[in-house]
Protein backbone atom coordinates (compact mmCIF):
# COMPACT_ATOMS: atom_id res chain seq x y z
CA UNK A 1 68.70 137.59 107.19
CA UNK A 2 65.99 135.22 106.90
CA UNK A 3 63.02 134.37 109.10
CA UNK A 4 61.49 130.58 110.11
CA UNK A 5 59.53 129.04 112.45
CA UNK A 6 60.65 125.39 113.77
CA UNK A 7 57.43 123.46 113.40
CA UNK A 8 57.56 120.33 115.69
CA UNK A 9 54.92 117.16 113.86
CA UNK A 10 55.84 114.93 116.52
CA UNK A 11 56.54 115.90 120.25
CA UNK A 12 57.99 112.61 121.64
CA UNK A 13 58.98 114.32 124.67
CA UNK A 14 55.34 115.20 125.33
CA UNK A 15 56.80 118.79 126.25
CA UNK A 16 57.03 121.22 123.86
CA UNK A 17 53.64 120.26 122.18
CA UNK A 18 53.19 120.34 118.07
CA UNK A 19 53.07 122.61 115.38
CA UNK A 20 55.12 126.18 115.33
CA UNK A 21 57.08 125.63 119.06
CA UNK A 22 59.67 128.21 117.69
CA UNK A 23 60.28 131.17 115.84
CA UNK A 24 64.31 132.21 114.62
CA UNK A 25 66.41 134.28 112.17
CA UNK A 26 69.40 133.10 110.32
CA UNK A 27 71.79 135.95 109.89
CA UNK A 28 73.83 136.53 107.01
CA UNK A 29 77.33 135.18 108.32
CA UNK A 30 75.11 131.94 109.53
CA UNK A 31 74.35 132.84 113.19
CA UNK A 32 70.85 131.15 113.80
CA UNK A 33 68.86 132.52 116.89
CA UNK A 34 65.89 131.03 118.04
CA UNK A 35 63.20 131.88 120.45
CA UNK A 36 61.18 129.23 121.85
CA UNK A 37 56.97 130.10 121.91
CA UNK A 38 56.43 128.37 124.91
CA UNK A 39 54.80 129.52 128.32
CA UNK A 40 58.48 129.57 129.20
CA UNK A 41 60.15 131.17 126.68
CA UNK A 42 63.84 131.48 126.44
CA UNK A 43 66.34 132.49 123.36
CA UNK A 44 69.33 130.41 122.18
CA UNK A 45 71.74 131.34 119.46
CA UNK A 46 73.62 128.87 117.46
CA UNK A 47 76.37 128.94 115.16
CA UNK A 48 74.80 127.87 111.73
CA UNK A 49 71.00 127.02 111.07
CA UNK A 50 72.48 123.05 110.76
CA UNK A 51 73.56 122.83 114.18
CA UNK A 52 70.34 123.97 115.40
CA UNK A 53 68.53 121.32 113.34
CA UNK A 54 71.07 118.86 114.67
CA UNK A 55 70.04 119.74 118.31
CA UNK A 56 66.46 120.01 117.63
CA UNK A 57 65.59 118.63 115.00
CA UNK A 58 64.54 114.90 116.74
CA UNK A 59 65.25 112.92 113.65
CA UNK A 60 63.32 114.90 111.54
CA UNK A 61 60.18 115.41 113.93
CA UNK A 62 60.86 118.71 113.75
CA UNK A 63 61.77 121.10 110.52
CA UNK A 64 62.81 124.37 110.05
CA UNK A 65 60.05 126.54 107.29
CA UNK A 66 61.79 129.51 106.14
CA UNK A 67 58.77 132.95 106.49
CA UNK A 68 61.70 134.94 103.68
CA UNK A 69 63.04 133.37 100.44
């Protein structure tokens, strides 16, 4: 598995703020969780890392920085 953060430059929603707004893991078979960092935290799991980025991603706003190589 491999660890990332979602780091947000641009919050164009004016809600989730900037910089590292979430933290995930990308399991082997693809499985992506993520937890958001927020006051109101909450955990989502998606079904490859792209869908997530495709969701939350905000047309490239936001990127996912892998923590493991």
């Amino acid at each position: 598995m491999r660890r990332f953060n979602l780091f947000r430059n641009e919050d164009f929603s004016g809600i989730s703020g900037t910089g590292i707004v979430a933290q995930g893991v990308v399991f082997n078979d693809g499985t992506s969780v993520l937890r958001w960092t927020s006051d109101k935290a909450s955990t989502a799991i998606y079904n490859s890392i792209r869908e997530l980025v495709e969701i939350h991603g905000h047309a490239g706003r936001t990127v996912v920085e892998f923590i493991d190589p």
